[in-house]
C-alpha atoms as a PDB file:
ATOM      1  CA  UNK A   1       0.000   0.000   0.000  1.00  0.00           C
ATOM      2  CA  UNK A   2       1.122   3.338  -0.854  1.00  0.00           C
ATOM      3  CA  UNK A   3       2.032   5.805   2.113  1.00  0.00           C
ATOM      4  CA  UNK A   4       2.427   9.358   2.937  1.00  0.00           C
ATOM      5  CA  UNK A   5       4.594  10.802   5.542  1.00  0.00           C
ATOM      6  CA  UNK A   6       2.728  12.362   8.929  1.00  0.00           C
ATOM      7  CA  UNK A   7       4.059  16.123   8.406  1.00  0.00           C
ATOM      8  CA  UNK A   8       5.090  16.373  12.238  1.00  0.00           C
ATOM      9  CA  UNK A   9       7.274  13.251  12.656  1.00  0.00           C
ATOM     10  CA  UNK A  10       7.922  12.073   8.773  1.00  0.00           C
ATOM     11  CA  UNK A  11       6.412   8.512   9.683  1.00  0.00           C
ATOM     12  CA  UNK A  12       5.252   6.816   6.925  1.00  0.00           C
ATOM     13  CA  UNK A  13       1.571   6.162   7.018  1.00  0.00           C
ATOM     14  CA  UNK A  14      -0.610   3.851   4.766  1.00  0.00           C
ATOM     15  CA  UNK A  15      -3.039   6.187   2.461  1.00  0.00           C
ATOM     16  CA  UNK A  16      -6.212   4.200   3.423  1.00  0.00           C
ATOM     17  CA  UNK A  17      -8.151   3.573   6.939  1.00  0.00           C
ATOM     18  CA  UNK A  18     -10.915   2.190   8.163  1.00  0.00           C
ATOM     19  CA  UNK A  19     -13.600   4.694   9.589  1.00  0.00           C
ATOM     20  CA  UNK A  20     -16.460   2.917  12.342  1.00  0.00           C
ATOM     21  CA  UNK A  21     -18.861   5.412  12.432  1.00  0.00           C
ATOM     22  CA  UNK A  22     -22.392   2.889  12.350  1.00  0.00           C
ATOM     23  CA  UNK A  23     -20.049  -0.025  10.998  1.00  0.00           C
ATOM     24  CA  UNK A  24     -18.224  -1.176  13.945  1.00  0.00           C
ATOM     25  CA  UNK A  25     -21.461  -0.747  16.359  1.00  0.00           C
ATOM     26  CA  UNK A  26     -22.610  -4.039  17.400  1.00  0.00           C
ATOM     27  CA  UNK A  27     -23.741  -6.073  19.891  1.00  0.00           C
ATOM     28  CA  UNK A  28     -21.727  -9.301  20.811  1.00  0.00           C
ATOM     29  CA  UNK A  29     -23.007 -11.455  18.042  1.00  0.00           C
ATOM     30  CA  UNK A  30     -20.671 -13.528  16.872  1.00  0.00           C
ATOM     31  CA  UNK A  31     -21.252 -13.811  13.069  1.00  0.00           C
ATOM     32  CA  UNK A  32     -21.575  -9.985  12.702  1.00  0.00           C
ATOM     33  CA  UNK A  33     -17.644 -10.246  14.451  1.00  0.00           C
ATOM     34  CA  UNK A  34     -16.508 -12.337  12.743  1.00  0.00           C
ATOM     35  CA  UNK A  35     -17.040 -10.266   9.696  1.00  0.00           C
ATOM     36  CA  UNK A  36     -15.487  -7.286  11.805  1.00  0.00           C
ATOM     37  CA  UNK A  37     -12.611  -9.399  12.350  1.00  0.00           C
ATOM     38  CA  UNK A  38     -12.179 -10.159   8.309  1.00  0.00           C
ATOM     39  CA  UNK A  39     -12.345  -6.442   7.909  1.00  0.00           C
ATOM     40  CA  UNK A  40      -9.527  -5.858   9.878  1.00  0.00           C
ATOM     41  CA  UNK A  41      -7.612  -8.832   8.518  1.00  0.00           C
ATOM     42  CA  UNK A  42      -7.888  -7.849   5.470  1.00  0.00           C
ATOM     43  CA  UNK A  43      -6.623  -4.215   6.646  1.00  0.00           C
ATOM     44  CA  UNK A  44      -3.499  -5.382   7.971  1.00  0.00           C
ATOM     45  CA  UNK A  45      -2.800  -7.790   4.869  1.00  0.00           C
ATOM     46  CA  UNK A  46      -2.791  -4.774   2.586  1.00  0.00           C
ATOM     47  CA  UNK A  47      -0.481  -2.927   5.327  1.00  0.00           C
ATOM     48  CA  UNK A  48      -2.936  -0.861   5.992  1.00  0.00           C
ATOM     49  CA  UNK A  49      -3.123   0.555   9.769  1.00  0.00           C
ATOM     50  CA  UNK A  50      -5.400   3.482  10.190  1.00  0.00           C
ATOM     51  CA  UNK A  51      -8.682   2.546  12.587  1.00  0.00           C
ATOM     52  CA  UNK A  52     -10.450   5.769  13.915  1.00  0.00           C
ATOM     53  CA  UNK A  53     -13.635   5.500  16.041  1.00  0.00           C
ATOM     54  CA  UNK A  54     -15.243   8.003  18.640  1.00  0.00           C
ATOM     55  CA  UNK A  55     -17.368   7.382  21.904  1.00  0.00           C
ATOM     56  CA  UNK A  56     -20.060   9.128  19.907  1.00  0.00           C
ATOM     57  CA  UNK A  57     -19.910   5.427  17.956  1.00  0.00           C
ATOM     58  CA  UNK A  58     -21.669   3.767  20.335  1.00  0.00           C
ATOM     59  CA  UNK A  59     -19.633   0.368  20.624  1.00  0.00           C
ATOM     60  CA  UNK A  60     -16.986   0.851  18.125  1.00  0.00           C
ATOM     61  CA  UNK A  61     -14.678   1.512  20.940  1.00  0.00           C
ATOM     62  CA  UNK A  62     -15.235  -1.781  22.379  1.00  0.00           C
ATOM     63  CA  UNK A  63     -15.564  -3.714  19.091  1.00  0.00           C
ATOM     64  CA  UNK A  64     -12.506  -2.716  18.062  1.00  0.00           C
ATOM     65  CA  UNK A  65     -10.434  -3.309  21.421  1.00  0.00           C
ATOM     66  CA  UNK A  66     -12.227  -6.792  21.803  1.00  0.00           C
ATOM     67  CA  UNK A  67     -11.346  -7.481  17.961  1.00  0.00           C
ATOM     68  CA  UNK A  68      -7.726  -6.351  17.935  1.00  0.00           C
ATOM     69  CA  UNK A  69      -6.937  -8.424  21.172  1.00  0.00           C
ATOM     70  CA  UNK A  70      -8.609 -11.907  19.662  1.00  0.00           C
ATOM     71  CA  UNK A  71      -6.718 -11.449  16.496  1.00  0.00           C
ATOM     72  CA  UNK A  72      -3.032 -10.143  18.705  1.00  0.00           C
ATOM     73  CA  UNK A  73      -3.050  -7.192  16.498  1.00  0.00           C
ATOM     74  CA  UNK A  74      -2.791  -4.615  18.443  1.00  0.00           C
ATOM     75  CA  UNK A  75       0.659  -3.614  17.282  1.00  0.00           C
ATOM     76  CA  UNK A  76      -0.379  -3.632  13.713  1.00  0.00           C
ATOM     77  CA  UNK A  77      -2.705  -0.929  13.826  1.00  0.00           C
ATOM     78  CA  UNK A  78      -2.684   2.865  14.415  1.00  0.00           C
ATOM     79  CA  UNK A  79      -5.674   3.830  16.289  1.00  0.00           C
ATOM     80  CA  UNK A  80      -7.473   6.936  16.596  1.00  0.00           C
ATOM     81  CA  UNK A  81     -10.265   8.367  18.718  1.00  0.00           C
ATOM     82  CA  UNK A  82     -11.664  11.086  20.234  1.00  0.00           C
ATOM     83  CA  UNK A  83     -13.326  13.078  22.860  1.00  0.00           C
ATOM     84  CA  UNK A  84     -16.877  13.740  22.454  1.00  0.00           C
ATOM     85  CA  UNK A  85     -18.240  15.881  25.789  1.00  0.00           C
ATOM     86  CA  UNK A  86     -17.629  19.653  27.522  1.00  0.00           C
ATOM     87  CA  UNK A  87     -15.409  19.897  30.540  1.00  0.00           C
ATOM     88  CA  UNK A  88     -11.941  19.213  31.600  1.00  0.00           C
ATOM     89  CA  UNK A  89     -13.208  16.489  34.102  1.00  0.00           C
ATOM     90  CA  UNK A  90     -15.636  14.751  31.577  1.00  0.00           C
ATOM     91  CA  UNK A  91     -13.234  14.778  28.807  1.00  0.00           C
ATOM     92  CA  UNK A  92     -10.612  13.505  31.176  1.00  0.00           C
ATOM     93  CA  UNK A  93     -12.984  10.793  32.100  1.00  0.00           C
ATOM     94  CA  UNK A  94     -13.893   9.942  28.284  1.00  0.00           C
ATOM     95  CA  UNK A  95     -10.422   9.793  27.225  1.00  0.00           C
ATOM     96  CA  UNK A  96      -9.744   7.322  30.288  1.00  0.00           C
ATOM     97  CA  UNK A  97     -12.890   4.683  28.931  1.00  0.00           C
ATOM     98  CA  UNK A  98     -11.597   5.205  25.577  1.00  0.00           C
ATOM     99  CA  UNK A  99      -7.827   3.484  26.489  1.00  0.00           C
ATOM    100  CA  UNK A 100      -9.517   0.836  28.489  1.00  0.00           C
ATOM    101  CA  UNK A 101     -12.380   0.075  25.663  1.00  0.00           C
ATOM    102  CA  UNK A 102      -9.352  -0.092  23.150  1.00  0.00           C
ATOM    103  CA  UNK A 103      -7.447  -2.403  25.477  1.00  0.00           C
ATOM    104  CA  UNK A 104      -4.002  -0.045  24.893  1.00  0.00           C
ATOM    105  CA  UNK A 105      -2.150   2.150  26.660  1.00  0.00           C
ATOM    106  CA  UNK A 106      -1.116   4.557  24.332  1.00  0.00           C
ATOM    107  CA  UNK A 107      -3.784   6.165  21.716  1.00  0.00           C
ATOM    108  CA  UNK A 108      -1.773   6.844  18.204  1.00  0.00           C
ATOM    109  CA  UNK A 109      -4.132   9.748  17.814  1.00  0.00           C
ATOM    110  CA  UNK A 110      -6.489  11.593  19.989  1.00  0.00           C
ATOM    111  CA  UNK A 111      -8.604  13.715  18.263  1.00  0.00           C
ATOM    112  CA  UNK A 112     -11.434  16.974  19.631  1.00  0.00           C
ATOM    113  CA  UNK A 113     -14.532  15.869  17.528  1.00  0.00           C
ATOM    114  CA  UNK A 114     -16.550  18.060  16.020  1.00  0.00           C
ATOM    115  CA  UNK A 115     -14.898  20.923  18.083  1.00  0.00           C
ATOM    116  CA  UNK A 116     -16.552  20.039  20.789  1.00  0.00           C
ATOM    117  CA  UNK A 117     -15.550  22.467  24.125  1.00  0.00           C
ATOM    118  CA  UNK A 118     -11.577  22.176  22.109  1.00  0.00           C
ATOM    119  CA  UNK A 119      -9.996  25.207  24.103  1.00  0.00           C
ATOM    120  CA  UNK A 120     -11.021  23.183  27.224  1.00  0.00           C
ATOM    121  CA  UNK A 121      -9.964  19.721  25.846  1.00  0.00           C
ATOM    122  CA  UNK A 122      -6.636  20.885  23.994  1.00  0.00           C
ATOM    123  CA  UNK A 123      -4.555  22.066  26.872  1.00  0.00           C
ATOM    124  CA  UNK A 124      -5.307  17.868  28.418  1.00  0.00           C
ATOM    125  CA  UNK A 125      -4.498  16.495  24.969  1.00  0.00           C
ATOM    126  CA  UNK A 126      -1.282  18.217  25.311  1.00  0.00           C
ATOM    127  CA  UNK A 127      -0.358  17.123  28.959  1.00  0.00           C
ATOM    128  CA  UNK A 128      -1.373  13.585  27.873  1.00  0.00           C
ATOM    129  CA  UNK A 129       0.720  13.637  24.763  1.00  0.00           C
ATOM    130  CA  UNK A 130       3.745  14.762  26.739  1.00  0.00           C
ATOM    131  CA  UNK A 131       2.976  12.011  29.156  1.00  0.00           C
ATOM    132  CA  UNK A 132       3.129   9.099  25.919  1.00  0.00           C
ATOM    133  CA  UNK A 133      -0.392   8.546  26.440  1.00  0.00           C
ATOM    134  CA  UNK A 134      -1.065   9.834  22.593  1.00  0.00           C
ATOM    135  CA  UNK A 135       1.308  10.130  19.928  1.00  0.00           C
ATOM    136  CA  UNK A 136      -0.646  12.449  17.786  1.00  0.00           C
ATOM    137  CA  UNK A 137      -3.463  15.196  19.126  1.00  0.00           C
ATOM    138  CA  UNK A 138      -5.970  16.562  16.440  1.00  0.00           C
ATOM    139  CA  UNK A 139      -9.149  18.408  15.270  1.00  0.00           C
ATOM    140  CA  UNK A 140     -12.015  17.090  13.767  1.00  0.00           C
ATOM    141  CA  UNK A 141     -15.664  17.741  12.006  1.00  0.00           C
ATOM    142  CA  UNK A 142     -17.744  16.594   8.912  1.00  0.00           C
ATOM    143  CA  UNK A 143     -19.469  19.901   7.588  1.00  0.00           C
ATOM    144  CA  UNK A 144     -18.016  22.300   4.906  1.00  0.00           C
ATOM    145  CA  UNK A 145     -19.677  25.098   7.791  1.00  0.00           C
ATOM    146  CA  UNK A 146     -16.609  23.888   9.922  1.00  0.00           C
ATOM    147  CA  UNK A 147     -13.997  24.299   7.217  1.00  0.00           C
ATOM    148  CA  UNK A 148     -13.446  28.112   8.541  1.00  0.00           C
ATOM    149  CA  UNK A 149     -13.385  27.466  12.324  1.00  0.00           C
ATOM    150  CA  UNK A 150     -10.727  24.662  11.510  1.00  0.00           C
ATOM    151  CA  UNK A 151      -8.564  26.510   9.921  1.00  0.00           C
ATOM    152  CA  UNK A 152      -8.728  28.959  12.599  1.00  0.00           C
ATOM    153  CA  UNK A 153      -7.855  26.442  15.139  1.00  0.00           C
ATOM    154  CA  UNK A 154      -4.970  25.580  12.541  1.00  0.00           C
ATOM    155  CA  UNK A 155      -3.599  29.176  12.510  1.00  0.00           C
ATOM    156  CA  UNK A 156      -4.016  29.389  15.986  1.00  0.00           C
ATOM    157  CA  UNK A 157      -2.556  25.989  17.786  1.00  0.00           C
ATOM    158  CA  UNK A 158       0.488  23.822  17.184  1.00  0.00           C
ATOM    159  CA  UNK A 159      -1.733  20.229  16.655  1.00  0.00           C
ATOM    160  CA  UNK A 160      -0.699  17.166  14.151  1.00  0.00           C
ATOM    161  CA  UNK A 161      -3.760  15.950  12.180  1.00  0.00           C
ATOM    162  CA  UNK A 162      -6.937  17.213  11.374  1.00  0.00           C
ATOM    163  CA  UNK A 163      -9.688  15.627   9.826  1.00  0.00           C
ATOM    164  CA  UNK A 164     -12.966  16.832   7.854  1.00  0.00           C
ATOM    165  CA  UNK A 165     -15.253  15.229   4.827  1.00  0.00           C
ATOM    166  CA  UNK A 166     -13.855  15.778   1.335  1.00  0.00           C
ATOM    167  CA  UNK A 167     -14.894  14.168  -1.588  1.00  0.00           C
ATOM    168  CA  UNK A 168     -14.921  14.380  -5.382  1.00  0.00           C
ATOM    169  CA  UNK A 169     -18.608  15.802  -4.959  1.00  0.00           C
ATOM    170  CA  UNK A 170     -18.087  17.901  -2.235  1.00  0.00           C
ATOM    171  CA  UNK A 171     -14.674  20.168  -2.492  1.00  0.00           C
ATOM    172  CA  UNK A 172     -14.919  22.939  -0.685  1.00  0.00           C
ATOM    173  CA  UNK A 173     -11.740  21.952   1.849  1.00  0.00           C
ATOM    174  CA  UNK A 174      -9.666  22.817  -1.934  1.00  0.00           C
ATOM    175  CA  UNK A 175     -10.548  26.319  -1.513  1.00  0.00           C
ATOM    176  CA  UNK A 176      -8.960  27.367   1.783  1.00  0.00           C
ATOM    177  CA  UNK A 177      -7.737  24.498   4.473  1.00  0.00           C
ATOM    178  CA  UNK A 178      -6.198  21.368   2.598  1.00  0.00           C
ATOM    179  CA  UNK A 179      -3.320  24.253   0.918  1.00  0.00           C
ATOM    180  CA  UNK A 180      -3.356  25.678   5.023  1.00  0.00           C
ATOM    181  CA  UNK A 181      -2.774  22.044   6.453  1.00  0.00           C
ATOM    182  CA  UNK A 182       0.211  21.701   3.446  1.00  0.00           C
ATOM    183  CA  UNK A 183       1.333  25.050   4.314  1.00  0.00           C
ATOM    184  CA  UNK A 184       1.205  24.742   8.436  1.00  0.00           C
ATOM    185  CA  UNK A 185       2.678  20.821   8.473  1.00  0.00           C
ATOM    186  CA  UNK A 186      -0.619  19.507   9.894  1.00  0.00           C
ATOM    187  CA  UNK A 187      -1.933  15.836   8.721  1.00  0.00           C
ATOM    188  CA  UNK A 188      -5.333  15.385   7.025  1.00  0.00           C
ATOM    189  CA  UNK A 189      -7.867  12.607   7.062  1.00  0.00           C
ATOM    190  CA  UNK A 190     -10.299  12.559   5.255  1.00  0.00           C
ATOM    191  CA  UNK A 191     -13.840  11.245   6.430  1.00  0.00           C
ATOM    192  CA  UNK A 192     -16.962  10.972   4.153  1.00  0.00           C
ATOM    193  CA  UNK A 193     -15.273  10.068   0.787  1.00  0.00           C
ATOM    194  CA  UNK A 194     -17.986   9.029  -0.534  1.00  0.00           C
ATOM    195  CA  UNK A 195     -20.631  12.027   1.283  1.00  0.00           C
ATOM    196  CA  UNK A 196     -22.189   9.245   3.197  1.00  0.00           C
ATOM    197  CA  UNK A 197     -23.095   7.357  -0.262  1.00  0.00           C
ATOM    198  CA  UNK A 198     -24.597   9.974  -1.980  1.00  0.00           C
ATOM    199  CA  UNK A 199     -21.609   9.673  -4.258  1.00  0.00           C
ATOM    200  CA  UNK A 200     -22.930   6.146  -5.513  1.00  0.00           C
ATOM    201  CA  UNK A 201     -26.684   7.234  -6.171  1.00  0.00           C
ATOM    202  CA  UNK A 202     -25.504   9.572  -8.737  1.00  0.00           C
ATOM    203  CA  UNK A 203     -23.589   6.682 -10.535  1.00  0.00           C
ATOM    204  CA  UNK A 204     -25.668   3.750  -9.892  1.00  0.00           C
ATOM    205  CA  UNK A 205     -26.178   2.569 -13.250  1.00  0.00           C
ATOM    206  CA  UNK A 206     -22.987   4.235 -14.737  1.00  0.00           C
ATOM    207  CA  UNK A 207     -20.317   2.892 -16.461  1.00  0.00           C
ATOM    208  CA  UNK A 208     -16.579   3.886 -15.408  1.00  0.00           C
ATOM    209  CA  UNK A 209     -15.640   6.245 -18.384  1.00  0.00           C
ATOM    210  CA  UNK A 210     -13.433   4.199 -20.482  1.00  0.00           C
ATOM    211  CA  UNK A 211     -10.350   6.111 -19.299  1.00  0.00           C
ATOM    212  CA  UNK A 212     -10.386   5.562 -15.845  1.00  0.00           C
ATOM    213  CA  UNK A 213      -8.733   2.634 -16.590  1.00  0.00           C
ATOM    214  CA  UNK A 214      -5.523   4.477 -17.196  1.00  0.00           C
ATOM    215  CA  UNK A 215      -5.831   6.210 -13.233  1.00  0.00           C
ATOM    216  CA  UNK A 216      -6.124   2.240 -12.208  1.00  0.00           C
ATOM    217  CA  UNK A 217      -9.614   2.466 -11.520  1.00  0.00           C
ATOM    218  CA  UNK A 218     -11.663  -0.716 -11.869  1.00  0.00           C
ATOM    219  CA  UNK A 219     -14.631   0.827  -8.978  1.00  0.00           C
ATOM    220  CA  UNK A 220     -16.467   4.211  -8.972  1.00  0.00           C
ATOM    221  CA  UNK A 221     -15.177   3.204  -4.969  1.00  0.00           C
ATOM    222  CA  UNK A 222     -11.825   3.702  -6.355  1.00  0.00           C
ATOM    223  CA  UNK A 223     -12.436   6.320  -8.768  1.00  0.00           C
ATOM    224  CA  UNK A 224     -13.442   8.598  -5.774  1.00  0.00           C
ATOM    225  CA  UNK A 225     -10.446   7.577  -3.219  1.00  0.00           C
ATOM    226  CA  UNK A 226      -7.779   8.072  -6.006  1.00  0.00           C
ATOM    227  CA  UNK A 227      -9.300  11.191  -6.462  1.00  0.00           C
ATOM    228  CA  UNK A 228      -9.028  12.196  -2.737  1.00  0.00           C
ATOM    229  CA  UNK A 229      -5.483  10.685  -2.540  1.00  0.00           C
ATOM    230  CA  UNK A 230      -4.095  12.390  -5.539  1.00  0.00           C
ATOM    231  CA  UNK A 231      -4.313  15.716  -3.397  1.00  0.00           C
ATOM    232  CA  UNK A 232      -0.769  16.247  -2.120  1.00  0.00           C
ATOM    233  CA  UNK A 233      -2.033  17.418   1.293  1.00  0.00           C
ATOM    234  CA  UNK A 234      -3.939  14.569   2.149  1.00  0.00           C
ATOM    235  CA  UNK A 235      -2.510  11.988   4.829  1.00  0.00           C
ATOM    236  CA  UNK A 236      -5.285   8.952   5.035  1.00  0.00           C
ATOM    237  CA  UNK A 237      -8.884   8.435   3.847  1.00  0.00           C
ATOM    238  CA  UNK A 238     -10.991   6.554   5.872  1.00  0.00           C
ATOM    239  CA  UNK A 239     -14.336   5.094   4.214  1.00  0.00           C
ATOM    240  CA  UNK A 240     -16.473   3.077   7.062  1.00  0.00           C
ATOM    241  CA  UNK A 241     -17.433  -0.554   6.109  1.00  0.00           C
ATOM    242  CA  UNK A 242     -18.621  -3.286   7.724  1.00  0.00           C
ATOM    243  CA  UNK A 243     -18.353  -5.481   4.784  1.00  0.00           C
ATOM    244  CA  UNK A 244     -14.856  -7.704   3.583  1.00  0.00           C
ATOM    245  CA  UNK A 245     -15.950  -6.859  -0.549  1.00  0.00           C
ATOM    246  CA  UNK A 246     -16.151  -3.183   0.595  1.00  0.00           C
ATOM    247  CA  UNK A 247     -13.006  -3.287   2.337  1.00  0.00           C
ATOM    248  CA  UNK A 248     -11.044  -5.198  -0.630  1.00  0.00           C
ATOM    249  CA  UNK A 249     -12.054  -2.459  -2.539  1.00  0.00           C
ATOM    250  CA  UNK A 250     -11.433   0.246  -1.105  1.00  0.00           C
ATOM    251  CA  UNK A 251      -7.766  -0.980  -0.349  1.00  0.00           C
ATOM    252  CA  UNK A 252      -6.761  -1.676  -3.816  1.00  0.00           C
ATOM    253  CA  UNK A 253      -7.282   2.445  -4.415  1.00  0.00           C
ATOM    254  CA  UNK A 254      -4.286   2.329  -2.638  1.00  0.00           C
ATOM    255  CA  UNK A 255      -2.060   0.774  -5.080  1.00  0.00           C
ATOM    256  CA  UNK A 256      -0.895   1.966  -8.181  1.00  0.00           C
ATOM    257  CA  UNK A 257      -0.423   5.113  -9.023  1.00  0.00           C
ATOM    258  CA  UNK A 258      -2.237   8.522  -8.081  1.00  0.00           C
ATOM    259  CA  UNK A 259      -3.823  10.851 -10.462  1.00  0.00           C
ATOM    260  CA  UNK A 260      -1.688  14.509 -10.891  1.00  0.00           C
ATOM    261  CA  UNK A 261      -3.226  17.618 -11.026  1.00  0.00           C
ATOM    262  CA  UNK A 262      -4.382  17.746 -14.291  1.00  0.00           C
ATOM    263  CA  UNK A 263      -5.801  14.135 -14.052  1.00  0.00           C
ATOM    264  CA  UNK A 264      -7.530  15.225 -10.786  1.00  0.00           C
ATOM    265  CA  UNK A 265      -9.211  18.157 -12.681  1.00  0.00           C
ATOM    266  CA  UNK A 266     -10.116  15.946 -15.128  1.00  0.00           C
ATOM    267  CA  UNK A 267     -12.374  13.867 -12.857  1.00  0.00           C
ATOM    268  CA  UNK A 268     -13.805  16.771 -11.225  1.00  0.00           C
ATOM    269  CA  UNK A 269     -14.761  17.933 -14.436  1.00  0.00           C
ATOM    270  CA  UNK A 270     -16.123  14.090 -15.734  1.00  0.00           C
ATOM    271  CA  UNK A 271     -17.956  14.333 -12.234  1.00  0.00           C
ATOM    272  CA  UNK A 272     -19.437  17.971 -12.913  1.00  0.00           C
ATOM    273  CA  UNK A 273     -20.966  16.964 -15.825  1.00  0.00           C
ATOM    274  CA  UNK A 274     -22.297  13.543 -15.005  1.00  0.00           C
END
């Protein structure tokens, strides 16, 4: 799998994730883990790392600690959360469930979601981080009405990642904040690559123009990540599945090459037009 360097440390970090959100929260049946669990394999057998969840996910948390434990993966993967509540003492609290739900004790990236109460919530995510508890502290949100207040938080605070939705149909983070993370050295994930599946309504019944071919596209799935990745700025995109076909696709946008800028603007144009 291809890679990109975190801007704050140079690590090398495989361009596709796995995202939770509705995915990963489950009860303790065990078929519906058992496809989890082949999920994840199939992660880590493309060298991919990337797992971010939230407390907002209802069991993801849990899923994903019980998962990683039962397969001894743990070291394989790079996990990200985040604190979802106002107040030092609640967050402090959250962040605490959220180590012992992922059965680790050190989170690769803890992340403010949504903004929630961040002024409060920054100042622990940088004790913690000082103490090794997190290796990474970040920003996060899903609406393009967000796009300005993150950038602001950019400008304003030292902080490693961020992460917002960005797709091929929704491109607003172009304007402003993905040339402000390049600029500032801050990481980007991308959530919602495919703007919750509204993407695939406006193709269903669409062939692949005959070109994509040449970008290494055999999906519309991968016709919209390689889009995403071909932006220098971006880090890791982190489509949610709950399904191994899903997953297998998704990873092989990860191989290959990745469209330039003029083959980007071609999409974007194919896309504009559809």
């Amino acid at each position: 799998m291809l890679t990109r360097p975190i801007p704050q440390s140079n690590e090398a970090l495989p361009i596709i994730g796995l995202g939770t959100w509705q995915a990963f929260d489950i009860a303790a049946e065990r078929a519906a883990l058992e496809q989890r669990k082949e999920v994840l394999r199939l992660l880590f057998e493309a060298g991919g790392k990337l797992i971010d969840a939230s407390p907002m996910y209802g069991r993801a948390e849990a899923v994903v600690g019980c998962l990683l434990t039962q397969m001894r993966a743990a070291d394989r993967a790079f996990l990200a959360t985040k604190v979802w509540t106002s107040g030092q003492r609640a967050g402090i609290e959250q962040m605490q469930a959220s180590l012992a739900k992922l059965k680790t004790p050190v989170i690769d990236l803890m992340q403010i979601h949504n903004l929630v109460d961040w002024r409060t919530h920054l100042a622990t995510l940088r004790a913690w981080k000082d103490q090794k508890k997190f290796r990474y502290i970040g920003i996060t949100h899903y609406t393009d009405a967000a796009l300005e207040e993150l950038g602001h938080v950019i400008r304003a605070e030292p902080i490693d990642f961020v992460q917002f939705a960005y797709s091929i149909g929704g491109r607003a983070a172009e304007r402003d904040l993905l040339p402000l993370c390049a600029e500032r050295g801050v990481g980007v994930i991308v959530n919602r690559p495919f703007g919750t599946g509204s993407l695939f309504s406006r193709v269903r019944g669409k062939a692949l123009p005959a070109w994509a071919s040449e970008l290494g596209c055999a999906s519309w799935s991968q016709f919209f990540l390689k889009y995403i990745l071909g932006h220098p700025a971006v880090t890791c995109a982190i489509p949610a599945t709950s399904r191994p076909e899903h997953m297998r696709d998704n990873l092989a946008a990860a191989t290959g090459g990745l469209p330039n800028r003029d083959e980007r603007k071609r999409m974007a144009d194919y896309w504009d037009q559809l």
